[in-house]
C-alpha atoms as a PDB file:
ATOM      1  CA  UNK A   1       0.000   0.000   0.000  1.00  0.00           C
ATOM      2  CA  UNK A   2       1.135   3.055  -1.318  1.00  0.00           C
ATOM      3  CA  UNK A   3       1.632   6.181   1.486  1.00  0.00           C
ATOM      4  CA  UNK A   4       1.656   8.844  -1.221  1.00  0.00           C
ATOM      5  CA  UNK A   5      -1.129  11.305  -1.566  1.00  0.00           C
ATOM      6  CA  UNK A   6      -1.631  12.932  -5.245  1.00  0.00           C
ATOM      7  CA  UNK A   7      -4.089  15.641  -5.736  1.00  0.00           C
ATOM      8  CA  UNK A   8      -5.787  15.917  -9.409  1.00  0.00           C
ATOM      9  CA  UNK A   9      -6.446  18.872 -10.784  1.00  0.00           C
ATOM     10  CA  UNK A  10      -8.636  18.555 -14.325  1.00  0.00           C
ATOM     11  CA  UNK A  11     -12.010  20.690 -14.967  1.00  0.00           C
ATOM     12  CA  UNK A  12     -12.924  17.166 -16.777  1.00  0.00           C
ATOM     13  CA  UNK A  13     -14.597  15.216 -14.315  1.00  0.00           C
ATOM     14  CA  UNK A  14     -14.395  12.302 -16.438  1.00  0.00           C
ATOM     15  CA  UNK A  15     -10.689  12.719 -16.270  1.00  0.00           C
ATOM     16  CA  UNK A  16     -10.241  13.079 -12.999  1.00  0.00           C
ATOM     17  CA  UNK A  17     -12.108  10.184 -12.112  1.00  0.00           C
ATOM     18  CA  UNK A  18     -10.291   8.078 -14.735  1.00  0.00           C
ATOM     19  CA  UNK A  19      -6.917   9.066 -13.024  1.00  0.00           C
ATOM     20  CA  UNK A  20      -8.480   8.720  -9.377  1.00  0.00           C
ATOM     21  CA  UNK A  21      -9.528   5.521 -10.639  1.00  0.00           C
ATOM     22  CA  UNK A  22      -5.802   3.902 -11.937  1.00  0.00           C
ATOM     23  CA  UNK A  23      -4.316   6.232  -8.900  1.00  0.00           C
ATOM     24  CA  UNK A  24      -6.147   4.097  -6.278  1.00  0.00           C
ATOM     25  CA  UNK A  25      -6.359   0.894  -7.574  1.00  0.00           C
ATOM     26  CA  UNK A  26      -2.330   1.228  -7.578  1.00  0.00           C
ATOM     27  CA  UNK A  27      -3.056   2.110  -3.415  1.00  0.00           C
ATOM     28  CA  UNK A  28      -2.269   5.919  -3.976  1.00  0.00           C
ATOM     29  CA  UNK A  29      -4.801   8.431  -1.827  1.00  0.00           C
ATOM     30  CA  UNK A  30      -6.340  11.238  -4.090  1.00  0.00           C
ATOM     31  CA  UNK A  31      -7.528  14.779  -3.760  1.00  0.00           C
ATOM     32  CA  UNK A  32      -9.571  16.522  -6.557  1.00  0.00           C
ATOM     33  CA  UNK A  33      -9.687  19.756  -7.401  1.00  0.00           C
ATOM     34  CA  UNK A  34     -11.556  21.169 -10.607  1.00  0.00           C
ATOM     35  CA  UNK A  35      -9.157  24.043 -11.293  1.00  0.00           C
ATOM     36  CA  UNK A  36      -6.245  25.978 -10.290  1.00  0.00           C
ATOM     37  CA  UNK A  37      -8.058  28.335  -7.867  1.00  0.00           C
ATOM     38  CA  UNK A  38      -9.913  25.775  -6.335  1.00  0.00           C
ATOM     39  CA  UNK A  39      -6.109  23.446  -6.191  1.00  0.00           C
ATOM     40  CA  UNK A  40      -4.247  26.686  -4.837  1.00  0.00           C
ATOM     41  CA  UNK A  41      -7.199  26.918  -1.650  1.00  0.00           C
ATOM     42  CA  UNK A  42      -7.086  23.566  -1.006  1.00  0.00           C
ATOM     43  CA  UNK A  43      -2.683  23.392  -0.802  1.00  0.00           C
ATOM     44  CA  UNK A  44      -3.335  25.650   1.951  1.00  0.00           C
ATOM     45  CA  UNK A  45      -4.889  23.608   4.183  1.00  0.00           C
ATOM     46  CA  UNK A  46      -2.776  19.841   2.943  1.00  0.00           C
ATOM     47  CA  UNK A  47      -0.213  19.124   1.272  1.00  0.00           C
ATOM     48  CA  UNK A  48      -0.112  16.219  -1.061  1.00  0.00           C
ATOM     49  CA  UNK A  49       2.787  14.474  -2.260  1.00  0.00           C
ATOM     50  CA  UNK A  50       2.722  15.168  -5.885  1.00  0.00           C
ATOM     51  CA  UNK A  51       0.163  16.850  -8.411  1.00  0.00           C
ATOM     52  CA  UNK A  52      -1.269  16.122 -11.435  1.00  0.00           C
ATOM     53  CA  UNK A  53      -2.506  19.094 -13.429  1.00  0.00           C
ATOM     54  CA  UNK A  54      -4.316  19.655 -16.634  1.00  0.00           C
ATOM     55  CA  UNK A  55      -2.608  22.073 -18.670  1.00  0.00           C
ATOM     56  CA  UNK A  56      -6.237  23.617 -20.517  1.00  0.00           C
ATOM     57  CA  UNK A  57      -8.159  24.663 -17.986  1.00  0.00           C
ATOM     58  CA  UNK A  58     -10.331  27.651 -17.729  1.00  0.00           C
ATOM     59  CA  UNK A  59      -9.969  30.664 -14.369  1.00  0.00           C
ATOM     60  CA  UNK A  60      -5.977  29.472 -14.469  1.00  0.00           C
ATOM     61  CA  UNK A  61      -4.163  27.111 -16.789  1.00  0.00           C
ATOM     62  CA  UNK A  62      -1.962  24.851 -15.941  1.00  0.00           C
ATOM     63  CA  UNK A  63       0.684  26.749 -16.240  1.00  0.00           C
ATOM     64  CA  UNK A  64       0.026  29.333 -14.650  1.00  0.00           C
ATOM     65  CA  UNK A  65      -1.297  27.209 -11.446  1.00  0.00           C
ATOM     66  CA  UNK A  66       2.612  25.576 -11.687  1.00  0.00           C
ATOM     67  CA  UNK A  67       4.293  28.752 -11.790  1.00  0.00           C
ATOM     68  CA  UNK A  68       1.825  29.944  -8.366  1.00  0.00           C
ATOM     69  CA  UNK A  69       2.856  26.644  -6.595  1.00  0.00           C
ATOM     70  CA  UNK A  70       6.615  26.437  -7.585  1.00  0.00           C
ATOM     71  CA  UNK A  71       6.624  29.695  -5.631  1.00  0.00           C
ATOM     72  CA  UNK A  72       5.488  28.283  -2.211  1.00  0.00           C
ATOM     73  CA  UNK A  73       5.605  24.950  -2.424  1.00  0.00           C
ATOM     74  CA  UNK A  74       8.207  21.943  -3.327  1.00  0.00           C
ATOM     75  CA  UNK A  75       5.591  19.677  -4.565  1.00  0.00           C
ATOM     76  CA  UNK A  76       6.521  17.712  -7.844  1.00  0.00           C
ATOM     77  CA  UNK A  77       4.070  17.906 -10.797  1.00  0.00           C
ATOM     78  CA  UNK A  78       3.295  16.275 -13.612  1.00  0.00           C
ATOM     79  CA  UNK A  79       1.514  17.958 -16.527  1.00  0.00           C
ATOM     80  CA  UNK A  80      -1.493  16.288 -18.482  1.00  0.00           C
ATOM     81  CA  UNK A  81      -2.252  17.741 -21.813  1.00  0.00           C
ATOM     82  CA  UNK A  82      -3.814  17.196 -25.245  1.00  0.00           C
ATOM     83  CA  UNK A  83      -1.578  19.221 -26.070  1.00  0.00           C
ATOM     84  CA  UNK A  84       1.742  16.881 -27.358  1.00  0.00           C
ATOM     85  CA  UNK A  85       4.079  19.981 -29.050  1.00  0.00           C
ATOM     86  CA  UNK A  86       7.128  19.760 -28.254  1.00  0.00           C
ATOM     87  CA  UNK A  87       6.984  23.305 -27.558  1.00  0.00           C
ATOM     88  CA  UNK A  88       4.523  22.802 -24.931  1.00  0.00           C
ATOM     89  CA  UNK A  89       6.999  20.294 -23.466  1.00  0.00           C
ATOM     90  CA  UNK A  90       9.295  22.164 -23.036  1.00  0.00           C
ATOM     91  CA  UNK A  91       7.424  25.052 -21.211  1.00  0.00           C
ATOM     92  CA  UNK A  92       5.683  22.712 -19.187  1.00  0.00           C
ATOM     93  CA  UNK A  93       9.689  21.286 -17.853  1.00  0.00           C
ATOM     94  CA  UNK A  94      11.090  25.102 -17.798  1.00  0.00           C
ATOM     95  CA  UNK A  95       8.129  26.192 -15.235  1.00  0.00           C
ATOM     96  CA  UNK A  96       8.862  23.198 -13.080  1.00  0.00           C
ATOM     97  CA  UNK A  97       7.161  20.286 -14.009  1.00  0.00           C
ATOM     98  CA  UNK A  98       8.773  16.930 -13.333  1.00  0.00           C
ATOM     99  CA  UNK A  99       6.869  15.261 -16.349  1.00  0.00           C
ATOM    100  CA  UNK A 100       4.541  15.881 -19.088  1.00  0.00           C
ATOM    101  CA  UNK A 101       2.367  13.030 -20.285  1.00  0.00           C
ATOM    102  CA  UNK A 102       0.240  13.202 -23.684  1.00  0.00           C
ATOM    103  CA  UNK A 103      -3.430  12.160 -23.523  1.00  0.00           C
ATOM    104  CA  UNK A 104      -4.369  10.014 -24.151  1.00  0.00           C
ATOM    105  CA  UNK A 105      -2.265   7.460 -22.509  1.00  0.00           C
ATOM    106  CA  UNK A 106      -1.739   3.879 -20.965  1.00  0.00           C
ATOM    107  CA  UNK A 107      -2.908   3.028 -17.291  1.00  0.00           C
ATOM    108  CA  UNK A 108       0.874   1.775 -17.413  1.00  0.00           C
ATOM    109  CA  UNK A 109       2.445   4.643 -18.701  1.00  0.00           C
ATOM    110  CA  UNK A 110       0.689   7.141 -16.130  1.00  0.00           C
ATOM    111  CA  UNK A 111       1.507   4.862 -12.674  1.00  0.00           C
ATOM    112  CA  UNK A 112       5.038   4.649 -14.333  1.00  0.00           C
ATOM    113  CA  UNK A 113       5.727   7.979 -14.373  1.00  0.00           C
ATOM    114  CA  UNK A 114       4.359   8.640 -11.395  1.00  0.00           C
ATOM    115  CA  UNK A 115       6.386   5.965  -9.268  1.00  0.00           C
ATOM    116  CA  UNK A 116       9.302   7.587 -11.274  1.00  0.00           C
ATOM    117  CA  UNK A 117       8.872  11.125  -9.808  1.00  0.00           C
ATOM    118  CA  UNK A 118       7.789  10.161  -6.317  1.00  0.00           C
ATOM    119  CA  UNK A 119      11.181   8.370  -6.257  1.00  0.00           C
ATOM    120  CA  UNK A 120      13.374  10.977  -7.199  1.00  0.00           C
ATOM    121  CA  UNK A 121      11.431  13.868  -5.166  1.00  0.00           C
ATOM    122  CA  UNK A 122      12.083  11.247  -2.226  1.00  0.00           C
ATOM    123  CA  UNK A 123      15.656  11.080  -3.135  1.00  0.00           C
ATOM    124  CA  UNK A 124      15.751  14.480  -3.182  1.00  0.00           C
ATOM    125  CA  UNK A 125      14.312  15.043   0.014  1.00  0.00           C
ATOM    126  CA  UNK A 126      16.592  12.550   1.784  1.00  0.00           C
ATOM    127  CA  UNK A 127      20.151  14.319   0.092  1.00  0.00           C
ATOM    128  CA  UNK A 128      18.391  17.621   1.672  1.00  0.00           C
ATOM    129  CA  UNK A 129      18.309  15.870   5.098  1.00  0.00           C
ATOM    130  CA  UNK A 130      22.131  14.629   5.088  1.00  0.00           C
ATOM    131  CA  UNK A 131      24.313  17.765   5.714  1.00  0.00           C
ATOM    132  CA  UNK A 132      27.843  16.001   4.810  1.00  0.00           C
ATOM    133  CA  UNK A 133      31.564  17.722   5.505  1.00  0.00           C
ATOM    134  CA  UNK A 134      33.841  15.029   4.092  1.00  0.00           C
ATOM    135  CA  UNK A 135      33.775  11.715   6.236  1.00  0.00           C
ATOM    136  CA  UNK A 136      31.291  13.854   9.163  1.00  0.00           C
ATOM    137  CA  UNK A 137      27.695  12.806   8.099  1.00  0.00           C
ATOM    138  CA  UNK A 138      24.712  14.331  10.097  1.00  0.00           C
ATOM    139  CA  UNK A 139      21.290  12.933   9.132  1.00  0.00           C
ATOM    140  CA  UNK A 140      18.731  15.307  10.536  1.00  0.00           C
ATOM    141  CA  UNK A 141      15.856  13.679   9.843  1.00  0.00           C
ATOM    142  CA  UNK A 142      17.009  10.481  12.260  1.00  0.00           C
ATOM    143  CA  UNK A 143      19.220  12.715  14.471  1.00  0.00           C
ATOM    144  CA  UNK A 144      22.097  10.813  14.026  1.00  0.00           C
ATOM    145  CA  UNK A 145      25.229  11.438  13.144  1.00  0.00           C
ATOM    146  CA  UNK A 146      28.751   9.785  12.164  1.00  0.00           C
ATOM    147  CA  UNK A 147      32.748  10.088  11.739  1.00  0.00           C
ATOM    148  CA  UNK A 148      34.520   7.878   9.663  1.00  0.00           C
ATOM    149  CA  UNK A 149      31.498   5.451   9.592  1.00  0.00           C
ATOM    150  CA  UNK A 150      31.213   4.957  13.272  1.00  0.00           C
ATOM    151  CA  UNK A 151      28.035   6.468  15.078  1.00  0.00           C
ATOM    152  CA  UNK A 152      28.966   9.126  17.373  1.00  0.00           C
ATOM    153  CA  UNK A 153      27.246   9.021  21.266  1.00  0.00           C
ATOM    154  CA  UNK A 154      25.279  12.329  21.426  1.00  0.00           C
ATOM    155  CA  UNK A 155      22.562  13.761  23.633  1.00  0.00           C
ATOM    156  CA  UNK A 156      19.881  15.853  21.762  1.00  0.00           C
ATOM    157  CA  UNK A 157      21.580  18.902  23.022  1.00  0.00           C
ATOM    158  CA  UNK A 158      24.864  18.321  21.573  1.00  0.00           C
ATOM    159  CA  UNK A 159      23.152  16.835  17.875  1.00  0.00           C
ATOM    160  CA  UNK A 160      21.214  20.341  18.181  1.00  0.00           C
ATOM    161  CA  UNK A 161      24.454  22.106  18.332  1.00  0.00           C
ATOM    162  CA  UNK A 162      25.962  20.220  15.676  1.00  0.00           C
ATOM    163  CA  UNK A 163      23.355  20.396  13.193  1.00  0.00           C
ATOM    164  CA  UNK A 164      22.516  23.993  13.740  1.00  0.00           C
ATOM    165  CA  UNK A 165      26.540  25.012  14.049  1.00  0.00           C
ATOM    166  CA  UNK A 166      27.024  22.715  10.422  1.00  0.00           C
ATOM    167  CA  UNK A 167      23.863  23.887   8.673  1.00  0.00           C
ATOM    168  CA  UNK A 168      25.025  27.429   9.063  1.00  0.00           C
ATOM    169  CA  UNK A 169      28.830  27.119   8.314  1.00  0.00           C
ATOM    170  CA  UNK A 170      30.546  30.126   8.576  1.00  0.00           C
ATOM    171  CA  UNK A 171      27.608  31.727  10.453  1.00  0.00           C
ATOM    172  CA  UNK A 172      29.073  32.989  14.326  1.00  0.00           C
ATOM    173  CA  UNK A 173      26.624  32.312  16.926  1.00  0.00           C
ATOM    174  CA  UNK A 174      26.552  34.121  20.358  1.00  0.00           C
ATOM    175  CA  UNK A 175      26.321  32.122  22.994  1.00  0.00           C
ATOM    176  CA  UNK A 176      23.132  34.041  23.786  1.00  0.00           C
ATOM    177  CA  UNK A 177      21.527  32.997  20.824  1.00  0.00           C
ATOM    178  CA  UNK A 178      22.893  29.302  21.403  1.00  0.00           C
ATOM    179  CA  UNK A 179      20.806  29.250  24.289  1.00  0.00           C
ATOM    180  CA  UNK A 180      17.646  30.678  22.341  1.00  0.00           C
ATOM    181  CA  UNK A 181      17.813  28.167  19.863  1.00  0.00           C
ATOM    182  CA  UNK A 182      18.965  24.970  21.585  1.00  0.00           C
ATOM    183  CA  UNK A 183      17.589  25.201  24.998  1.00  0.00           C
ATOM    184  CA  UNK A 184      14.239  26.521  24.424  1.00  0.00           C
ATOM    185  CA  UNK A 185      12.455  24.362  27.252  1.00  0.00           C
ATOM    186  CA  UNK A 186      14.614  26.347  29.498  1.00  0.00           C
ATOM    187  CA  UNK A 187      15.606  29.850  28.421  1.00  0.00           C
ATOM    188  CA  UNK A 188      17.123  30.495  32.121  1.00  0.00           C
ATOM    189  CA  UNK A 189      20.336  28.319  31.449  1.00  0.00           C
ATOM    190  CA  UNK A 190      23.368  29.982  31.683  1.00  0.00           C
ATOM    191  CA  UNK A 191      25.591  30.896  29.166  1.00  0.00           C
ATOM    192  CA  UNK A 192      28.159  28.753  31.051  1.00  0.00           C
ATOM    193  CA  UNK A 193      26.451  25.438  29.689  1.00  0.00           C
ATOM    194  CA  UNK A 194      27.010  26.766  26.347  1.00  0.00           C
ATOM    195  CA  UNK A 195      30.751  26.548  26.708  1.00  0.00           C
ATOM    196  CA  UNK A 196      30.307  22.965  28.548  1.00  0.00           C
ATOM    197  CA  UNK A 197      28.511  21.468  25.703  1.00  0.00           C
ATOM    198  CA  UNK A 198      30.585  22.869  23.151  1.00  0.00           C
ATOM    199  CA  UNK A 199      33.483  21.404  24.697  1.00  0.00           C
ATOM    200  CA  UNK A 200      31.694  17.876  25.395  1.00  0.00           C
ATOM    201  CA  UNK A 201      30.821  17.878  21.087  1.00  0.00           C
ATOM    202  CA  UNK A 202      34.438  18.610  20.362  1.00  0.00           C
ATOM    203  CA  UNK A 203      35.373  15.659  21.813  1.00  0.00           C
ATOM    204  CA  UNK A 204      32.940  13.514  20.950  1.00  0.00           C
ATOM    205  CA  UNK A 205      33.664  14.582  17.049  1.00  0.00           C
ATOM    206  CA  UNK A 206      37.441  13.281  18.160  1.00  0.00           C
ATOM    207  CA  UNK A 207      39.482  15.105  15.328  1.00  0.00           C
ATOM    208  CA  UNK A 208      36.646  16.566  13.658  1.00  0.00           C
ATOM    209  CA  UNK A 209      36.260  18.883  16.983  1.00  0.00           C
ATOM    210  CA  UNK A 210      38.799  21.547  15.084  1.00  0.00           C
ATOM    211  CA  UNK A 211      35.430  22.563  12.925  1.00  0.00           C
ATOM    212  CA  UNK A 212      34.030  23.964  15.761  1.00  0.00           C
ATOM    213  CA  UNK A 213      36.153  27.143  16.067  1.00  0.00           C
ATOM    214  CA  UNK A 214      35.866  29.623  19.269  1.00  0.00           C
ATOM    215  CA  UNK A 215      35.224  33.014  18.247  1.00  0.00           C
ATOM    216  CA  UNK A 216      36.659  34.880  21.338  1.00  0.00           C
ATOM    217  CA  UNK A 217      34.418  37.510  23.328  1.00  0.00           C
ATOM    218  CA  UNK A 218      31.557  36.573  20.555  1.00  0.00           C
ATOM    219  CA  UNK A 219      30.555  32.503  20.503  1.00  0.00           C
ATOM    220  CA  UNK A 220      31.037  29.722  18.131  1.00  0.00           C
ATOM    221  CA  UNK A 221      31.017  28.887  14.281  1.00  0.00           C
ATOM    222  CA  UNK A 222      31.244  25.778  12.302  1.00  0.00           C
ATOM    223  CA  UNK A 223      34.116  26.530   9.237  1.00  0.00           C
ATOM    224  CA  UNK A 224      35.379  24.154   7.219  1.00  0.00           C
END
């Protein structure tokens, strides 16, 4: 069973039930929407995993709708269109879209291409979650990180000062705004915990510590 949500957006209800129909049966979960207006209220309250939009639709073409959502969102899109120019192709890929499919097509051909662009907009997604300085891996997404292949032993506080130290390379950090950001359960901690936590990461990251550099009378960056 599929966990991926894909919101429709046709003003041919015949259409959109034929994809709904293909989409499902495949164990997908759907959303309709019968235009771009009524797709652009409905992203603000959920939002799916991918869309597939008609390109010929009246209030706000396809198009159009893409160029709204590429925007605000990062939601992958596929284009459906009668439409097979290669011109139109290739507008349809310059505004964003992941794919553009011809109707009419294949049951096949549709749940093809739309495996193909969940699996890259999750591989995406997962290289956006690894922040990695040569063998120093941090994978934010299961708070772990790792040196030279080996796990490294840290408690949430030190991971938090890791990640947000590495995210923002180069960025100096007061110890005041350490504290902000990190210990935000308890504001009243002293700065003094700062520099005791810092010290604890460095060495835990054994010679990988160095990145964390002390800017003196200010706080701490990450430089690599």
């Amino acid at each position: 069973m599929n966990s991926y949500t894909i919101m429709i957006i046709d003003d041919e209800s015949q259409m959109r039930d034929l994809v709904k129909t293909f989409l499902e049966a495949d164990g997908y979960t759907t959303i309709e929407a019968n235009d771009g207006l009524n797709a652009l209220n409905i992203l603000t309250k959920t939002t799916p995993d991918l869309l597939i939009v008609d390109v010929m639709m009246p209030f706000m073409d396809g198009f159009t709708f893409a160029k709204e959502v590429k925007g605000k969102y990062n939601i992958p899109i596929i284009f459906l269109s009668a439409k097979g120019e290669e011109w139109d192709k290739v507008k349809g890929l310059k505004l964003g879209g992941d794919d553009y499919i011809v109707k009419p097509f294949l049951p096949a051909e549709l749940l093809a291409r739309v495996e193909s662009v969940l699996r890259r907009a999750n591989q995406h997604t997962q290289q956006l979650d690894l922040i990695e300085i040569g063998p120093l891996i941090i994978d934010q997404q299961s708070h772990r990180a790792t040196a030279d292949g080996v796990t490294l032993t840290l408690t949430l506080k030190e991971f938090g000062l890791l990640e947000l130290l590495a995210k923002n390379s180069g960025r100096v950090f007061t110890r005041e705004q350490l504290l902000d950001l990190i210990w935000t359960e308890n504001p009243n901690s002293s700065e003094r915990t700062v520099d005791t936590h810092i010290k604890t990461l460095r060495l835990k990251l054994g010679q990988y510590g160095k990145l964390i550099e002390t800017i003196w009378g200010v706080g701490y960056r990450f430089e690599v």
